[in-house]
Each structure stands twice: as C-alpha cells, then as structure tokens.
N, C-alpha and C. Protein backbone atom coordinates (compact mmCIF):
# COMPACT_ATOMS: atom_id res chain seq x y z
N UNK A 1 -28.12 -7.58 34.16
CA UNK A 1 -29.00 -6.74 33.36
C UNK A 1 -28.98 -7.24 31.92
N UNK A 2 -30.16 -7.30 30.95
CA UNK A 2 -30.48 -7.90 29.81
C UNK A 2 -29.95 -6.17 28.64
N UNK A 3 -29.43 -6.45 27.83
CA UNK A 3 -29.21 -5.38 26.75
C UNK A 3 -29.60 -5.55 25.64
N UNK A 4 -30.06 -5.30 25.13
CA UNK A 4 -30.82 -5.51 23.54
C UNK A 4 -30.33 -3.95 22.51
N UNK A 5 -30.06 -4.50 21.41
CA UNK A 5 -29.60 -3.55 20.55
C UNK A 5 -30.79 -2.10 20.07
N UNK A 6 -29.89 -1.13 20.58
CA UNK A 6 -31.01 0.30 20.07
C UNK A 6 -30.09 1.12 18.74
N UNK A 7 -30.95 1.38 18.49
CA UNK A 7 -30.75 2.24 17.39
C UNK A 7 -30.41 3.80 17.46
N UNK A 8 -29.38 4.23 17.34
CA UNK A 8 -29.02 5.56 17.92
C UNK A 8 -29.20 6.34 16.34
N UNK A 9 -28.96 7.88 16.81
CA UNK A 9 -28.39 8.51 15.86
C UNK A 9 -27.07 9.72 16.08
N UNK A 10 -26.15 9.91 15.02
CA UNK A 10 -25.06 10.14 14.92
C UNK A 10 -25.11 11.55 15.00
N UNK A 11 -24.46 12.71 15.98
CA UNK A 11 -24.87 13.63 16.49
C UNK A 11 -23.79 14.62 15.43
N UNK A 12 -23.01 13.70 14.89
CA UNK A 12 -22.13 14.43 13.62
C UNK A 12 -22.56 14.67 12.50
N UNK A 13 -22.69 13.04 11.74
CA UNK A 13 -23.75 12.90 10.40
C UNK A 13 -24.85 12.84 9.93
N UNK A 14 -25.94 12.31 11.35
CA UNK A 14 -26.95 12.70 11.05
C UNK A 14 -27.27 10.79 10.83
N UNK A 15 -26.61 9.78 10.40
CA UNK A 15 -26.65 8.70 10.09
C UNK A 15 -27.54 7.88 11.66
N UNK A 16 -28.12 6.67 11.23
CA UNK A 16 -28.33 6.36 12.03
C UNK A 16 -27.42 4.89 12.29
N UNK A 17 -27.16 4.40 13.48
CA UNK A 17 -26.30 3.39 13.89
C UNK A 17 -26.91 2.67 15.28
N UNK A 18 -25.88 1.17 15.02
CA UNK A 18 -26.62 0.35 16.11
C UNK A 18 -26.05 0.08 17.15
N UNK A 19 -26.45 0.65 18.15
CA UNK A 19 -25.51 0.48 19.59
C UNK A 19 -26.28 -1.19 19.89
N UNK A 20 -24.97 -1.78 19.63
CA UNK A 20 -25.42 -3.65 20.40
C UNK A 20 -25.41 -3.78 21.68
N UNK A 21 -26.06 -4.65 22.08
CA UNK A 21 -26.21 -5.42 23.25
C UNK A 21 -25.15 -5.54 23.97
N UNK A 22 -24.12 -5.86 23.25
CA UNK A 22 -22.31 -6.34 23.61
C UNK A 22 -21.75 -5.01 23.88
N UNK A 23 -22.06 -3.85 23.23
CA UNK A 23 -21.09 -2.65 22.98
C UNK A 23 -21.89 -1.76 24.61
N UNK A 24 -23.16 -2.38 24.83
CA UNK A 24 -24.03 -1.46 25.60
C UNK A 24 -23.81 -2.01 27.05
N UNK A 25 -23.30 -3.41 27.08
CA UNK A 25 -22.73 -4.09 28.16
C UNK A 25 -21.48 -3.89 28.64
N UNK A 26 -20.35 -3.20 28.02
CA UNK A 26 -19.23 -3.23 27.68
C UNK A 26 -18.76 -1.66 27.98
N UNK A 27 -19.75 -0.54 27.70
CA UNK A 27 -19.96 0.79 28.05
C UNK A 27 -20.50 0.59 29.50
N UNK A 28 -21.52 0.10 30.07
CA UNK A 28 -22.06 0.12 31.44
C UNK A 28 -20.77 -0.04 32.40
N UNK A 29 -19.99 -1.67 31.83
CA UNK A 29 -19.10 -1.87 32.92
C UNK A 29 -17.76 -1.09 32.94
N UNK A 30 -17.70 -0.35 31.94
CA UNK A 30 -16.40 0.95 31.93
C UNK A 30 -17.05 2.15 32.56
N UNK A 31 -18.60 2.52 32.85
CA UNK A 31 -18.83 3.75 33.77
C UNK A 31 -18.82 4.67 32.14
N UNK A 32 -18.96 4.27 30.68
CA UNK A 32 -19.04 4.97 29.75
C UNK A 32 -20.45 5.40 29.66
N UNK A 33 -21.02 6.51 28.93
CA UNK A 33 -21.78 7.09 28.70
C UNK A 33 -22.19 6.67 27.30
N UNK A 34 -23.33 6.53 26.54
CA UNK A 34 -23.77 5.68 25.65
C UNK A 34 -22.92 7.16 24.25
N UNK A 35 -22.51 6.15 23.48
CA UNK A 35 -22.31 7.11 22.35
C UNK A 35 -23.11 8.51 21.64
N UNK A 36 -22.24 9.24 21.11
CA UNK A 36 -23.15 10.07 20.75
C UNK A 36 -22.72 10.22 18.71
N UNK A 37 -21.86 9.34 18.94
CA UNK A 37 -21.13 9.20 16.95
C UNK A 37 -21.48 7.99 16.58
N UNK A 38 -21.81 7.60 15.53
CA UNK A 38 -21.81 6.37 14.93
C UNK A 38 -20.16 5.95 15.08
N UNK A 39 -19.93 4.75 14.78
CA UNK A 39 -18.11 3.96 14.62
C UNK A 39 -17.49 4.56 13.82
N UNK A 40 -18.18 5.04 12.45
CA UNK A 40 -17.31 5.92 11.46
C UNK A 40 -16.81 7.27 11.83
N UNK A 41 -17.61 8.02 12.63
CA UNK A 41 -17.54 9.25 12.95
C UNK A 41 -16.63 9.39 14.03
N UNK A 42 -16.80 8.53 15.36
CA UNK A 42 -15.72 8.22 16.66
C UNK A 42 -14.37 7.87 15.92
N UNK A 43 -14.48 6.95 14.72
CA UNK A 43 -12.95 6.53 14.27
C UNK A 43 -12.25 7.73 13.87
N UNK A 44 -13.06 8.76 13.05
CA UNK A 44 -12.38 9.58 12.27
C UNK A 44 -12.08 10.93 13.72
N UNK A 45 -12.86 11.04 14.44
CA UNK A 45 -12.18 12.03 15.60
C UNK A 45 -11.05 11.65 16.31
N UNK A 46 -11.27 10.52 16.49
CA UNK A 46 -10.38 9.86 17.32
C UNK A 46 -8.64 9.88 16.47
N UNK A 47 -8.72 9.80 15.41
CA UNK A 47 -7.68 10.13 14.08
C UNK A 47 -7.29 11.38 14.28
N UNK A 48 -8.25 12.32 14.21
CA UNK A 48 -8.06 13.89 14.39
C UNK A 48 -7.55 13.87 15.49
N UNK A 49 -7.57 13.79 16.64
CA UNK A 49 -6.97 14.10 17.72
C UNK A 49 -5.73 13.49 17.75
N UNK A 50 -5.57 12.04 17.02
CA UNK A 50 -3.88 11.75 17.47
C UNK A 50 -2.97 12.67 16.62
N UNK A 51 -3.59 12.70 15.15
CA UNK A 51 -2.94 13.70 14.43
C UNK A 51 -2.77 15.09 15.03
N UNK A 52 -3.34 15.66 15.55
CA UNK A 52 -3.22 17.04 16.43
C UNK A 52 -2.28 16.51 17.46
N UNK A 53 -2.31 15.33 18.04
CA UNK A 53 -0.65 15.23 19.05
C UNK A 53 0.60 15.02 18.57
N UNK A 54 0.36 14.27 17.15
CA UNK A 54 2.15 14.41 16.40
C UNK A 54 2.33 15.65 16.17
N UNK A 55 1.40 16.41 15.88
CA UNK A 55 1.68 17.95 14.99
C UNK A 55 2.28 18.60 15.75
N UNK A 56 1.69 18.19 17.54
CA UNK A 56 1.82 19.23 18.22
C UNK A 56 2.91 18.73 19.31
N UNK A 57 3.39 17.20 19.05
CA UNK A 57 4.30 16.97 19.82
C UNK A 57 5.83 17.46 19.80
N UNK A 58 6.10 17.61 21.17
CA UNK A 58 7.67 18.66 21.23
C UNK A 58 8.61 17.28 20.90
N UNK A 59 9.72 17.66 20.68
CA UNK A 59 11.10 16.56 20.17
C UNK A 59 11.75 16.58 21.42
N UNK A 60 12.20 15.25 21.56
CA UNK A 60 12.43 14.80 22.97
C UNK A 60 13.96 14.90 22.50
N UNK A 61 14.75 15.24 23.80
CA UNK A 61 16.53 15.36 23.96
C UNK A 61 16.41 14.30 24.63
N UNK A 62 17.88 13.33 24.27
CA UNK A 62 18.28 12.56 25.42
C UNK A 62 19.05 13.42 26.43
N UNK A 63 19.33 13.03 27.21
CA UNK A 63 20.18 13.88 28.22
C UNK A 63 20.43 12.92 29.83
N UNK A 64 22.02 13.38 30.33
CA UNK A 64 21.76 12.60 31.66
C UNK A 64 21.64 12.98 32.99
N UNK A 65 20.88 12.93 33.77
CA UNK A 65 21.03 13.47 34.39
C UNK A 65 22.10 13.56 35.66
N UNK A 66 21.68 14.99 35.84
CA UNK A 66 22.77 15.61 36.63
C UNK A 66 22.50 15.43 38.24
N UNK A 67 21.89 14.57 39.00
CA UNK A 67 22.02 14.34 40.06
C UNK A 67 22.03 12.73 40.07
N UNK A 68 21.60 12.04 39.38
CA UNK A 68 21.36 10.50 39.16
C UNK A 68 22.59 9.79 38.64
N UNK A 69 22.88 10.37 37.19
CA UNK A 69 23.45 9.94 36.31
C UNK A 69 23.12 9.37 35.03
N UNK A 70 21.81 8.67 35.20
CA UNK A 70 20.74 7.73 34.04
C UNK A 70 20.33 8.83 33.17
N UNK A 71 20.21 8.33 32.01
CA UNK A 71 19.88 8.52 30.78
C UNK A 71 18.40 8.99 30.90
N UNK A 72 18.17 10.09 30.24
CA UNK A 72 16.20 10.49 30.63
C UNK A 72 16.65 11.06 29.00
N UNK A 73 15.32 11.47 28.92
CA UNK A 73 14.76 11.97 27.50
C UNK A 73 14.41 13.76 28.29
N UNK A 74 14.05 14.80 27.85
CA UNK A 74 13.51 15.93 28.56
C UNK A 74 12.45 16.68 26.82
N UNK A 75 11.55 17.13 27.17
CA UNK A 75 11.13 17.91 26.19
C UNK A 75 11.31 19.23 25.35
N UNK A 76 12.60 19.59 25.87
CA UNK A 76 13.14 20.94 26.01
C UNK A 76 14.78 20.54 25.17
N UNK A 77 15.45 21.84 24.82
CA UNK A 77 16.74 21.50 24.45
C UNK A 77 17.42 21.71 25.49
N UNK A 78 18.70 21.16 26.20
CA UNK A 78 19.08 21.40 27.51
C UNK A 78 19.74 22.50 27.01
N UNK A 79 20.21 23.12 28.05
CA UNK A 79 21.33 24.40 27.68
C UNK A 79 22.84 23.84 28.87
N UNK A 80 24.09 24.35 28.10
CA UNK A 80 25.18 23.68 28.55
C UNK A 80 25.21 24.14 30.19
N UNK A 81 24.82 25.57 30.11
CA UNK A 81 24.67 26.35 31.35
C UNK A 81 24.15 25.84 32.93
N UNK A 82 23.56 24.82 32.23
CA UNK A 82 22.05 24.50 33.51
C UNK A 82 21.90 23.23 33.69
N UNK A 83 21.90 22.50 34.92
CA UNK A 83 21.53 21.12 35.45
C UNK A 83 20.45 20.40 34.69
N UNK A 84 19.93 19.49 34.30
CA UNK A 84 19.06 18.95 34.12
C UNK A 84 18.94 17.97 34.67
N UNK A 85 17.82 17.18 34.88
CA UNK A 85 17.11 16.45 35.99
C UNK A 85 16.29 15.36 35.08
N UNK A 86 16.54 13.87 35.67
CA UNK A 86 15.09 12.95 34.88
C UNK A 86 14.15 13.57 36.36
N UNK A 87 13.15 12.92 35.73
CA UNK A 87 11.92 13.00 36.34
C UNK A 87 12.17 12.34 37.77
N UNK A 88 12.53 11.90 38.14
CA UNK A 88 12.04 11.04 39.83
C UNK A 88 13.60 12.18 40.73
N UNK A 89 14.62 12.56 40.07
CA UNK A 89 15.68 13.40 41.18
C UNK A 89 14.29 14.69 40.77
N UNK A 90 14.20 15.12 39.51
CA UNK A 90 13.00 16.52 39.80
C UNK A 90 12.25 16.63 40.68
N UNK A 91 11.68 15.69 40.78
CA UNK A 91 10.45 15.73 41.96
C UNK A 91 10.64 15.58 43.44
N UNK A 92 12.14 14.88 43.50
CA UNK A 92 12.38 14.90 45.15
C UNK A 92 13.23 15.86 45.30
N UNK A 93 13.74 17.33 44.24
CA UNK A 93 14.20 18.55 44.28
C UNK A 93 12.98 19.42 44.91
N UNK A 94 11.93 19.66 44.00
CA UNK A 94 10.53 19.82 44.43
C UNK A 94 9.45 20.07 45.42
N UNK A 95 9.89 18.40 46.26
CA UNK A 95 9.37 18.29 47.64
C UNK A 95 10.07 17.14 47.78
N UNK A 96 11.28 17.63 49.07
CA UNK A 96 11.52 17.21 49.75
C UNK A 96 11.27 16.22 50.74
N UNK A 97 10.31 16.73 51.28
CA UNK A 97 9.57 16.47 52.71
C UNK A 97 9.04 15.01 52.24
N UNK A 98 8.43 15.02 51.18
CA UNK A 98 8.18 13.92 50.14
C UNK A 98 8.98 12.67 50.60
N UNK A 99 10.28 12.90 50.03
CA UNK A 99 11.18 11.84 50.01
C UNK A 99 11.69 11.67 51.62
N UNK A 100 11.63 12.57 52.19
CA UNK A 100 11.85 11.67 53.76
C UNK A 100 11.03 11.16 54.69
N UNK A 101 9.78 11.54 54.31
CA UNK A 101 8.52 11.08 54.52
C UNK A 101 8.15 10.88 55.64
C-alpha cells in the first residue's frame, strides 16, 4: 500500500500536524489507529501519565520468601506475623491443579 503524508488536526490544541507516509506505514503495521494529538501534545500526555505512575507508585520491600527461599521484592510492608510468597510459590498456592497439570 502507497502512503502519502495528510495533514491532521490536533484534537487537544487545535494545531494542525503532519501525519507522514513513514509514521502512517508504521501505525497500519502495529494495528494503530491514526493519531488524534499532534507529537507535542502525545509527548506531553504521555509525560502526564508516567508522572501519575511515580506519584502513584507503592515502595517495593525486599523480602524472602517463605516457601522458595529467593529474594522477591512485594509491594506491601511484610508483617513479622505472616508468610510471604515471591510471585511463582503464590500462584502455585493459588491453583494447584495448575502446577500438577
């Protein structure tokens, strides 16, 4: 298929911008949907949102676990009281049936 550069407009600023040939070839073969921001406007959301995941990211514990032994990280503070688990003994606690398959 031939792509030739169109001229969009920016559904944020109002600006108009140039979806290329390359960028419109490049969206088809990812199954993307043609932009709806100019590059300035996608950069600066795209900013906003990682900033909203540090803000909102929890502080990771190391910790080891208690059926394995290996070193995991957990998102939570452990409590002395209670087992903790990495991720792969959690999940075959979980479902069983899973792991004997």
């Amino acid at each position: 298929m031939s792509y030739e550069n169109r001229q969009l407009i920016c559904s944020d600023c109002g600006k108009e911008f140039t979806f290329t040939a390359e960028e419109q070839e490049f969206f088809a073969e990812k199954g993307f949907s043609e932009p709806k921001r100019c590059p300035e406007c996608r950069a600066a959301r795209k900013a906003q949102r990682n900033e909203h995941r540090k803000k909102f990211h929890k502080q990771e514990y190391k910790v080891t676990c208690s059926a394995c032994g290996c070193e995991t990280t957990v998102p939570f503070e452990p409590r002395q009281d209670k087992p903790v688990y990495c991720s792969d003994c959690y999940k075959k606690m979980q479902n069983p049936a899973a792991v004997n398959g």
